[in-house]
N, C-alpha and C. Protein backbone atom coordinates (compact mmCIF):
# COMPACT_ATOMS: atom_id res chain seq x y z
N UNK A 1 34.10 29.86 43.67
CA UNK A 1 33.85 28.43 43.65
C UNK A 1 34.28 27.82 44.98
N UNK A 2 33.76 27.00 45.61
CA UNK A 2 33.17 26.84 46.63
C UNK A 2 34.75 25.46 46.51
N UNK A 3 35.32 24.95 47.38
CA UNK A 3 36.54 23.80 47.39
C UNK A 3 37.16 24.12 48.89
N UNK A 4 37.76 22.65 48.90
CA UNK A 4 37.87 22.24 50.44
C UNK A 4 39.26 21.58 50.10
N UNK A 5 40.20 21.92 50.78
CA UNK A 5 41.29 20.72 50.58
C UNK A 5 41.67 19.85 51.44
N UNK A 6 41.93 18.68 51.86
CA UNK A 6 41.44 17.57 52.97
C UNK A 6 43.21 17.04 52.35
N UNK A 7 43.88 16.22 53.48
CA UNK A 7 44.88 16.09 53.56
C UNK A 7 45.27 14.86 51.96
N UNK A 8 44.06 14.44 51.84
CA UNK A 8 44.02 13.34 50.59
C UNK A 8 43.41 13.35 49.35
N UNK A 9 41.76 14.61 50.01
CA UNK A 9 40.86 14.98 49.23
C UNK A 9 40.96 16.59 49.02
N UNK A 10 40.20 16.68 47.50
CA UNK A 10 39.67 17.88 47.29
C UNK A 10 37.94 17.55 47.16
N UNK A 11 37.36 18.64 48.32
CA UNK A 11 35.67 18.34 47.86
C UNK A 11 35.30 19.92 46.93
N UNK A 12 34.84 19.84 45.92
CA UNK A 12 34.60 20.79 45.02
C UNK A 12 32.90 20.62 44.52
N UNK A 13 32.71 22.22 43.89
CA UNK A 13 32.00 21.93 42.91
C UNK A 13 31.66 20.78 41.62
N UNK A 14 30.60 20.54 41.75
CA UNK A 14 30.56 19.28 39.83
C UNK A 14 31.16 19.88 38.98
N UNK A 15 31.75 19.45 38.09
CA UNK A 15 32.23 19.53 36.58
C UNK A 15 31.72 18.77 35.08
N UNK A 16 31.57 18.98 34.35
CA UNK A 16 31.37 18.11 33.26
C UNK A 16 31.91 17.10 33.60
N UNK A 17 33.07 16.56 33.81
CA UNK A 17 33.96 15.38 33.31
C UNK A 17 33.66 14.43 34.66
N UNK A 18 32.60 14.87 35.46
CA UNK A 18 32.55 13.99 36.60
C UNK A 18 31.14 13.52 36.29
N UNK A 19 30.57 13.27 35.20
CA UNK A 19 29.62 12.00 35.16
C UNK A 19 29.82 11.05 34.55
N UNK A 20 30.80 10.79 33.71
CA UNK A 20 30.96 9.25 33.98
C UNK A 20 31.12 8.47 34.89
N UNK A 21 32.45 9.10 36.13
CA UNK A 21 33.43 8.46 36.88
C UNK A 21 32.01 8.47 37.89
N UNK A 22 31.06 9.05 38.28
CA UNK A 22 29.92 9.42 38.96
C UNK A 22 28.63 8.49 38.49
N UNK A 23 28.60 8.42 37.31
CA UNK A 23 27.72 7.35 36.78
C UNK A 23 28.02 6.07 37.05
N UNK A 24 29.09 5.44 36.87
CA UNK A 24 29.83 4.35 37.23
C UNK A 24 29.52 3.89 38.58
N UNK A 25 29.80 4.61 39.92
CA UNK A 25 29.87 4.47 41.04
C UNK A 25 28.36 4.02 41.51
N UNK A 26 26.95 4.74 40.91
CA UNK A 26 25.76 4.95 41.27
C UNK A 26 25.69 3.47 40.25
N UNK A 27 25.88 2.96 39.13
CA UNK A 27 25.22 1.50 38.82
C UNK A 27 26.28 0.68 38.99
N UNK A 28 26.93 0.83 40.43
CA UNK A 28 27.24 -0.29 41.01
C UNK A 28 26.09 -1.23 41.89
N UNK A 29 25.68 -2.66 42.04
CA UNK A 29 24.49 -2.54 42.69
C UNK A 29 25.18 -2.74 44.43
N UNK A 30 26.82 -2.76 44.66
CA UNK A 30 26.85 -2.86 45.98
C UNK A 30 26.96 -1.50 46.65
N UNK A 31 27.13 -0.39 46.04
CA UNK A 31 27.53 0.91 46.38
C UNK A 31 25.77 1.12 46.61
N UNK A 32 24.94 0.44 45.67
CA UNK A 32 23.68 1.46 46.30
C UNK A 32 22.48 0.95 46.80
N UNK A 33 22.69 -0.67 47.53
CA UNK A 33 22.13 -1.29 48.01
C UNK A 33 21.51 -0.25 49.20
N UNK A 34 22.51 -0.09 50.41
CA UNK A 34 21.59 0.79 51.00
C UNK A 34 21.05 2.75 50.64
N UNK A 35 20.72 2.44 49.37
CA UNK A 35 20.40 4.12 49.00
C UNK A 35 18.95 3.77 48.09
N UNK A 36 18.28 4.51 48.90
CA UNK A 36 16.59 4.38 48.26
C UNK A 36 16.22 3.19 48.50
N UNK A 37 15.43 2.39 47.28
CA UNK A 37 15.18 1.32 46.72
C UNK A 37 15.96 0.42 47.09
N UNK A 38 17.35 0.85 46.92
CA UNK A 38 18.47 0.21 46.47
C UNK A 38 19.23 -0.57 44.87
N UNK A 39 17.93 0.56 43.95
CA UNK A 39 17.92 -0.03 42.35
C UNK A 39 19.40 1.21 42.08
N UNK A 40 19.89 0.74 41.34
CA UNK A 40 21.52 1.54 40.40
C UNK A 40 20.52 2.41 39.84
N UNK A 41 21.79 3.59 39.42
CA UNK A 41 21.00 4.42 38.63
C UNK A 41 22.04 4.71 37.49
N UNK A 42 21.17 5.20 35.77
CA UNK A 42 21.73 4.86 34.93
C UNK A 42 22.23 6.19 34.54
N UNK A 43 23.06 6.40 33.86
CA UNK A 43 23.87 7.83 33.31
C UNK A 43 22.80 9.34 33.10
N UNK A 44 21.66 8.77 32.82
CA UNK A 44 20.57 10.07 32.59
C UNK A 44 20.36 10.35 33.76
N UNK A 45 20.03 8.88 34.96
CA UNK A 45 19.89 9.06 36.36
C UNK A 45 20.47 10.37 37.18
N UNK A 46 21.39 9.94 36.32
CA UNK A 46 22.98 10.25 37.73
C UNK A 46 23.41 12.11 36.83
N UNK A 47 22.76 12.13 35.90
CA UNK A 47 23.31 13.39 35.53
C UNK A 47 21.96 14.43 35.82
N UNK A 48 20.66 13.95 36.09
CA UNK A 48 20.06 14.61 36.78
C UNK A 48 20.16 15.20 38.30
N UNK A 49 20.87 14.15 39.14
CA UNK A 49 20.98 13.64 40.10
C UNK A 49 21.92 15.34 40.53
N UNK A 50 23.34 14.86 39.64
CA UNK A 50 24.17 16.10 39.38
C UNK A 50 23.68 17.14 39.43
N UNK A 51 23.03 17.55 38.54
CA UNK A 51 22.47 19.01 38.00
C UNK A 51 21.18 19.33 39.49
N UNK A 52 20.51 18.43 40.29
CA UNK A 52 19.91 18.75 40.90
C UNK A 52 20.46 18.78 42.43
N UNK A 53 21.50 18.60 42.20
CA UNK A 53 22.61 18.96 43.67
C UNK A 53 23.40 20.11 43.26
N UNK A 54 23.97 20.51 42.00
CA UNK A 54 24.34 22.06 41.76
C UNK A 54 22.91 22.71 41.72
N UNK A 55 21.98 22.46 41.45
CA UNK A 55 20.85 23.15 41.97
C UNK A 55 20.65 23.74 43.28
N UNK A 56 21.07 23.05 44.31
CA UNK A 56 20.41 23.28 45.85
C UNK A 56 21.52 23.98 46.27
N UNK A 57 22.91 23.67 45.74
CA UNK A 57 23.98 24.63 45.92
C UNK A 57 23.71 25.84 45.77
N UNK A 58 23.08 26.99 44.71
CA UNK A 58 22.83 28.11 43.82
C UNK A 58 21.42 28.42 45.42
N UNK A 59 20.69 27.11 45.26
CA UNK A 59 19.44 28.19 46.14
C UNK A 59 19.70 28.07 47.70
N UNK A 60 20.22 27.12 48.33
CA UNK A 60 20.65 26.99 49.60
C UNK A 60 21.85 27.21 50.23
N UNK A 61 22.74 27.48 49.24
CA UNK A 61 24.25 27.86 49.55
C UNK A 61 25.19 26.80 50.34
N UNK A 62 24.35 25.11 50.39
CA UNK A 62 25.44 24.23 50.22
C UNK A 62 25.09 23.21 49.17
N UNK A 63 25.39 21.95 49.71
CA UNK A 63 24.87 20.92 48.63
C UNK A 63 26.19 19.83 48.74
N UNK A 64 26.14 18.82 47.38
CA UNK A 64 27.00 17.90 48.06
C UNK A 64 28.04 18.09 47.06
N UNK A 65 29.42 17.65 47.82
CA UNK A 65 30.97 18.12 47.17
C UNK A 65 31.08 17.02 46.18
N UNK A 66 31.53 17.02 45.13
CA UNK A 66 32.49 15.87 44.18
C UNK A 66 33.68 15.87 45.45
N UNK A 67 34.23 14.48 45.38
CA UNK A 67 35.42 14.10 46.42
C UNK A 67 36.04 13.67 45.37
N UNK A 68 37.29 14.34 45.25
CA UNK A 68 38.56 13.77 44.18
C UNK A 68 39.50 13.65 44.89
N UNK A 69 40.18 12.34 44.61
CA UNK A 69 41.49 12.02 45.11
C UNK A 69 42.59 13.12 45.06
N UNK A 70 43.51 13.92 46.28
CA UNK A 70 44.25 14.90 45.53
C UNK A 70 45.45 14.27 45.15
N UNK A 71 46.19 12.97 45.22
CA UNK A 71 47.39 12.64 44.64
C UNK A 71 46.55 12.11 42.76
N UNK A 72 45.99 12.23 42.68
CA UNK A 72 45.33 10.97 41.97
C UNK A 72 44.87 11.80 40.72
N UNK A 73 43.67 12.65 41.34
CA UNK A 73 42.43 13.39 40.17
C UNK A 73 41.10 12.68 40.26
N UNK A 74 41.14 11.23 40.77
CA UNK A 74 40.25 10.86 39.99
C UNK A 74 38.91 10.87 41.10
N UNK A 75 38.06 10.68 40.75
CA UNK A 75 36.38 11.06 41.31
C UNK A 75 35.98 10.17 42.17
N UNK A 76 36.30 10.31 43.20
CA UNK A 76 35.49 8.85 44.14
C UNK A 76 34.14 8.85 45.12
N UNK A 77 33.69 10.37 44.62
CA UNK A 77 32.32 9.79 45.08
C UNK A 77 31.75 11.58 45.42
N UNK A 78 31.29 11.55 45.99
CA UNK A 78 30.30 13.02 47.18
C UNK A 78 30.33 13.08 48.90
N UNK A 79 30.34 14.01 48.78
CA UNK A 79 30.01 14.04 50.15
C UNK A 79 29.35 15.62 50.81
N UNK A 80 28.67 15.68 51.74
CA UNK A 80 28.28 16.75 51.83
C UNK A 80 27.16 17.26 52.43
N UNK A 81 26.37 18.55 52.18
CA UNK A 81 25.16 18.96 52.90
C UNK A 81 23.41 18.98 52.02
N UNK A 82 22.32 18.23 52.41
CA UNK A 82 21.99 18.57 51.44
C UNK A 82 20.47 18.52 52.76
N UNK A 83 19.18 19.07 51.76
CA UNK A 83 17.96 19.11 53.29
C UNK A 83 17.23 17.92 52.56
N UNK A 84 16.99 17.01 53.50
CA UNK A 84 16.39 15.69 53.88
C UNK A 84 14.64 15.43 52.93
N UNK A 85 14.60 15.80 52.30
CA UNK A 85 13.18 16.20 51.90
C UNK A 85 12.09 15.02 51.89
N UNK A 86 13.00 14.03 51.48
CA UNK A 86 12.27 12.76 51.71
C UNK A 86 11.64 12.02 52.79
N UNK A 87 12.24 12.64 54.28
CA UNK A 87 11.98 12.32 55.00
C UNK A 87 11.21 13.53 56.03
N UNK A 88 9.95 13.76 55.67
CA UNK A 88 9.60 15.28 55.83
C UNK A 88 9.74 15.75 57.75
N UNK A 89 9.26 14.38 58.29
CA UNK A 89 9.18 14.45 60.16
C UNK A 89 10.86 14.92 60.64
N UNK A 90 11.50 15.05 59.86
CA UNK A 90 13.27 15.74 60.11
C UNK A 90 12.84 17.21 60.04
N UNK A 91 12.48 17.49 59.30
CA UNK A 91 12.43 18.65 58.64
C UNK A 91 11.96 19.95 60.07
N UNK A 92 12.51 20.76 59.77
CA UNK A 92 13.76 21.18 58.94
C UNK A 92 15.03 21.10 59.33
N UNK A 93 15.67 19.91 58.89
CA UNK A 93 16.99 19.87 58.98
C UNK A 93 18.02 19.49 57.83
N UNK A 94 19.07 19.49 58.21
CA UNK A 94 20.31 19.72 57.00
C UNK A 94 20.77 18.34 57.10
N UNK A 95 21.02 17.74 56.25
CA UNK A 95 21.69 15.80 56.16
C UNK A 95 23.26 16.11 55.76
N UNK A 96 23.79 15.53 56.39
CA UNK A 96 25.29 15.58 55.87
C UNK A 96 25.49 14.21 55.72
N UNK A 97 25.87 13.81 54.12
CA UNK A 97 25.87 12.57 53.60
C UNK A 97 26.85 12.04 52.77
N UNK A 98 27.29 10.77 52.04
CA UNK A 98 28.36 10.34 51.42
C UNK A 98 28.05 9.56 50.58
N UNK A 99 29.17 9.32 49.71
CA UNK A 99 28.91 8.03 48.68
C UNK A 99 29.44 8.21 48.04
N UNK A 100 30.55 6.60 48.41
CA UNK A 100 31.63 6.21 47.58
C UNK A 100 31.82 5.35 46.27
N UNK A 101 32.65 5.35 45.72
CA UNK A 101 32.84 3.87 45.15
C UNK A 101 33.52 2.84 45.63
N UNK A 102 32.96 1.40 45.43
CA UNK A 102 34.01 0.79 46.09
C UNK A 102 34.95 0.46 46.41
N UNK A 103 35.84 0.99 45.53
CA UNK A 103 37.02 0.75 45.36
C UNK A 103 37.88 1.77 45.99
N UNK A 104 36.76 2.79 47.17
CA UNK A 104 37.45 3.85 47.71
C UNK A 104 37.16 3.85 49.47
N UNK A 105 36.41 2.06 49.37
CA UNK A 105 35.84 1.71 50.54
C UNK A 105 36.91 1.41 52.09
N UNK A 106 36.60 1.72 53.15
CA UNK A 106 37.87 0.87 54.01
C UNK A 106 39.31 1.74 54.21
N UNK A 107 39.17 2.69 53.43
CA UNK A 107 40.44 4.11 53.51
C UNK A 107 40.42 5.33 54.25
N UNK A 108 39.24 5.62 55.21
CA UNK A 108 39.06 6.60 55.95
C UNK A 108 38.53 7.68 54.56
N UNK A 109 38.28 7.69 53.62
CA UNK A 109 37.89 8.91 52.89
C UNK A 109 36.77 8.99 52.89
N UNK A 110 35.64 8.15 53.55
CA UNK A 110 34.33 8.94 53.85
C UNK A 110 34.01 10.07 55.22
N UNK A 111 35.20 9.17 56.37
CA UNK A 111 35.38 10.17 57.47
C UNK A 111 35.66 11.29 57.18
N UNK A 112 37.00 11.32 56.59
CA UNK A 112 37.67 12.61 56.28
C UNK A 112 36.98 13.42 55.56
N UNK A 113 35.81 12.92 54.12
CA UNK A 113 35.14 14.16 53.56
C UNK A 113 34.00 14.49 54.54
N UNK A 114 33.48 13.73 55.49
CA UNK A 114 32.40 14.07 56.03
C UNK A 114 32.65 15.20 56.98
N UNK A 115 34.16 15.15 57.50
CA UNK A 115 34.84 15.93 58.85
C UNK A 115 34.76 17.24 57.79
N UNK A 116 35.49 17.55 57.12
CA UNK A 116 35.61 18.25 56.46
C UNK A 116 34.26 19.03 55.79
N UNK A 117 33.16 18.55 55.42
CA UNK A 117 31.83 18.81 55.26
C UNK A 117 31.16 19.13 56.65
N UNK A 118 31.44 18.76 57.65
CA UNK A 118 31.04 19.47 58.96
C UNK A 118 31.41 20.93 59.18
N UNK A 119 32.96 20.72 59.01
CA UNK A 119 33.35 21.94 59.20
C UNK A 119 33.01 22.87 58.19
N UNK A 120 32.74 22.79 57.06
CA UNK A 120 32.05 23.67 56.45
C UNK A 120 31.00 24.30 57.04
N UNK A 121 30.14 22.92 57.52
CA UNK A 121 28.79 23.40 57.61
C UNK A 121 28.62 24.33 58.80
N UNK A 122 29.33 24.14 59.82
CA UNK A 122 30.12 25.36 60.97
C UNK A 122 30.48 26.64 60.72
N UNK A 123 31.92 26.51 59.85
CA UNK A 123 32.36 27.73 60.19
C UNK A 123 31.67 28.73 58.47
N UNK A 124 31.48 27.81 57.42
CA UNK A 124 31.01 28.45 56.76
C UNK A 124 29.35 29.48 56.22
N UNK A 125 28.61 28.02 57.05
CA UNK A 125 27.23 27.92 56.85
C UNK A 125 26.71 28.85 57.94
N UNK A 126 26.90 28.71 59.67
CA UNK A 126 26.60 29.05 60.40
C UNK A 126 25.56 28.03 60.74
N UNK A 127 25.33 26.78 60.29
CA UNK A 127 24.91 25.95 60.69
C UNK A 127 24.81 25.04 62.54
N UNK A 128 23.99 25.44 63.11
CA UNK A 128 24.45 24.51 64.71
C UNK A 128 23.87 22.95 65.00
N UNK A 129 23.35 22.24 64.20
CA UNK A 129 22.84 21.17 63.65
C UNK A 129 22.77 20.82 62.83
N UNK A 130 23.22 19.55 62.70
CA UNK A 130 22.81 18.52 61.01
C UNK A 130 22.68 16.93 61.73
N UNK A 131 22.20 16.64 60.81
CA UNK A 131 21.24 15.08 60.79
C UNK A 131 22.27 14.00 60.00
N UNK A 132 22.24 12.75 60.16
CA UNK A 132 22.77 11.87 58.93
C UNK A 132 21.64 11.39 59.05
N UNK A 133 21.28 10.03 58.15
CA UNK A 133 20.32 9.14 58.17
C UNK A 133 20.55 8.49 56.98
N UNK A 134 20.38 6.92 58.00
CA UNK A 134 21.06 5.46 57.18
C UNK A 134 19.91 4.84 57.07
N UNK A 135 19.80 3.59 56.39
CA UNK A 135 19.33 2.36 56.64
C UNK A 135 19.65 1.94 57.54
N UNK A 136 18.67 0.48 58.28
CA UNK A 136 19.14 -0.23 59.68
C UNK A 136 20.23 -0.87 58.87
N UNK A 137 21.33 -1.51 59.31
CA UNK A 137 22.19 -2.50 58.89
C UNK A 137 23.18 -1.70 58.05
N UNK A 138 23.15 -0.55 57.65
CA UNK A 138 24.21 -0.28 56.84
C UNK A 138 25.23 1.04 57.69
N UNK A 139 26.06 -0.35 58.47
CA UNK A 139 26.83 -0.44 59.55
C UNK A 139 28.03 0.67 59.34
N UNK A 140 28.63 0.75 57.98
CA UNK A 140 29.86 1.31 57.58
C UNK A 140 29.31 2.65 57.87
N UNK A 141 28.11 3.27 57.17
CA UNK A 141 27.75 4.46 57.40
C UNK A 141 28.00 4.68 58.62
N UNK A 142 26.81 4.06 58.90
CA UNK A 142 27.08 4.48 60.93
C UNK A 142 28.53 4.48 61.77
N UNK A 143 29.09 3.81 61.37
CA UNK A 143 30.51 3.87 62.17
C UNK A 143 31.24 5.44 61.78
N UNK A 144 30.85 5.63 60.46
CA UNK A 144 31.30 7.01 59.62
C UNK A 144 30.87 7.86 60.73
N UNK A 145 29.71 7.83 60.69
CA UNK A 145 28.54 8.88 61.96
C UNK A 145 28.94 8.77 63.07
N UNK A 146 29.13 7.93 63.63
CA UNK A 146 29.94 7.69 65.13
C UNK A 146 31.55 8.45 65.40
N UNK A 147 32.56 8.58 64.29
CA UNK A 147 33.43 8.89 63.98
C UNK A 147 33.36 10.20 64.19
N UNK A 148 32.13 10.92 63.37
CA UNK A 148 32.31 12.48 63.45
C UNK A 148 31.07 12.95 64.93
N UNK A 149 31.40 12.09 65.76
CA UNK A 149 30.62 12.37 67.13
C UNK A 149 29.07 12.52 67.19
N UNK A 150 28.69 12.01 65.61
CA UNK A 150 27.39 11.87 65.62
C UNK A 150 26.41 10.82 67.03
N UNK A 151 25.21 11.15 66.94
CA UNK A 151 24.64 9.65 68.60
C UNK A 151 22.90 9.64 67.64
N UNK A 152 22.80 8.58 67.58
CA UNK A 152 21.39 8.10 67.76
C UNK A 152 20.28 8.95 68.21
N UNK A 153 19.48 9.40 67.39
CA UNK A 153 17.89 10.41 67.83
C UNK A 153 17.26 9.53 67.95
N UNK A 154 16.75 9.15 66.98
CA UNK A 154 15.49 8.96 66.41
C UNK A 154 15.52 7.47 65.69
N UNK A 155 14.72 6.24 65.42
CA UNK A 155 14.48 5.32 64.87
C UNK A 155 13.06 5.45 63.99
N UNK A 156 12.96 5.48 62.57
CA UNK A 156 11.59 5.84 61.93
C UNK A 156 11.75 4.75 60.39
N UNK A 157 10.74 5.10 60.17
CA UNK A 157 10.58 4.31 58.79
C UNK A 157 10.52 4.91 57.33
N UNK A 158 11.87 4.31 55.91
CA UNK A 158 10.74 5.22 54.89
C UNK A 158 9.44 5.29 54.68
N UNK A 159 9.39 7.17 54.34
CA UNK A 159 8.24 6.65 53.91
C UNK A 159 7.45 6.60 52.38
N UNK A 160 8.32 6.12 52.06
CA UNK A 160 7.88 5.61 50.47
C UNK A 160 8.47 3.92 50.44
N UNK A 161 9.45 3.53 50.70
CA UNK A 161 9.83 2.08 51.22
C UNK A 161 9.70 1.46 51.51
N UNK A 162 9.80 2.02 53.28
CA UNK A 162 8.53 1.27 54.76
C UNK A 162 10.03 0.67 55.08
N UNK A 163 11.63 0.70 55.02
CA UNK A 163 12.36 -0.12 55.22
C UNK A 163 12.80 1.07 57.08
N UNK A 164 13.29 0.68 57.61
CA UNK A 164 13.63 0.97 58.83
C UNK A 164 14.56 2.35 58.20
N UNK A 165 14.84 3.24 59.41
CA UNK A 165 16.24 3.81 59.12
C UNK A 165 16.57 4.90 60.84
N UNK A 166 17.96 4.80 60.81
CA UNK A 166 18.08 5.61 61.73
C UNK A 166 18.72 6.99 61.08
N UNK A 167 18.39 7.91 62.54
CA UNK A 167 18.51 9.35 62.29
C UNK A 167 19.35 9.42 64.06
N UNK A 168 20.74 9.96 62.97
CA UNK A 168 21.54 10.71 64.33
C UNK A 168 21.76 12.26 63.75
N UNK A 169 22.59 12.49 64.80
CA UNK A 169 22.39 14.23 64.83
C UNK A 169 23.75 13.98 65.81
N UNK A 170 24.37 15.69 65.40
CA UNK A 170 25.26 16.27 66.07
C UNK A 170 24.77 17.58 66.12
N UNK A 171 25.15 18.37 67.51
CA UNK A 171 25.35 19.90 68.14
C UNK A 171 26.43 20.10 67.80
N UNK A 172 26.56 21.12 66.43
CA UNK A 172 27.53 21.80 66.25
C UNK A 172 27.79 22.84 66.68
N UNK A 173 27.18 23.12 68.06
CA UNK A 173 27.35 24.09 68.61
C UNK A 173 29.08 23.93 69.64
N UNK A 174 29.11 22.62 69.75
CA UNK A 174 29.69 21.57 70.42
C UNK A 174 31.34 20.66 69.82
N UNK A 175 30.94 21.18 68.27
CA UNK A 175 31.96 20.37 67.14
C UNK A 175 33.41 21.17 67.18
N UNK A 176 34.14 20.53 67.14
CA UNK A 176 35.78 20.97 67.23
C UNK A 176 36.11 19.97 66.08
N UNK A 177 36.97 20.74 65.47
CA UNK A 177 37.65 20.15 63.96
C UNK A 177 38.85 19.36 64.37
């Protein structure tokens, strides 16, 4: 089983007991304003959602971590590797992505799981590139991306949306932990 221990976080495999605390976070509507649509998603949502990220884990050998507080236990969100599919003109590349709850906003724990999800994707994956990709305006991300030495590629549009979004990238050929 695949686990990371981060000076605050553990990023792990899903568990049963992480779709509620996981359901919760996804029908918040400020946590998922900039994600998709930006419509919440409801407990059937979010447990598909689950099961189809331990999915890509089993066939791609990463996917995205549950982030649990380690003083704590409790579930504050994902973070991790997953391939961009939605956005096919990336392709083929690897997204390293996040998502918190709010109440886990403003604490450095999206940096730290994302640093930590890099370095996976390095020393474990053999990975020498990965992608993020935000919405325009959803500033916090990007500063996240800036943090882990991510820079600006590309400017494109969804394309199922049509809403703007940027695409940065890091050379992990280049990445020091």
């Amino acid at each position: 089983m695949t686990e990371i221990q981060t000076p605050r976080l553990i990023l792990r495999r899903w568990q049963d007991d992480d779709l509620p605390p996981m359901a919760e976070i996804n029908a918040d509507p400020q946590v998922m304003r900039w994600i998709g649509d930006g419509s919440v998603r409801d407990p059937d949502q979010t447990a598909a959602d689950i099961e189809r990220w331990e999915e890509e884990w089993d066939e791609e050998g990463f996917g995205l971590f549950a982030v649990e507080l380690l003083a704590s236990g409790e579930l504050a969100g994902f973070a991790g590797l997953s391939v961009p599919y939605f956005l096919p003109e990336v392709l083929p590349a690897v997204e390293i992505g996040w998502r918190l709850g709010r109440q886990y906003w403003g604490q450095g724990y999206a940096s730290e799981a994302a640093h930590a999800a890099l370095e996976f994707a390095v020393q474990d994956r053999g990975l020498d590139r990965v992608i993020s990709i935000s919405r325009v305006g959803n500033d916090a991300s990007e500063n996240v991306m800036r943090k882990l030495g991510m820079v600006l590629e590309r400017e494109t549009t969804h394309p199922v949306y049509g809403h703007p979004l940027h695409v940065h990238a890091i050379d992990l050929t280049e990445f020091h932990s």
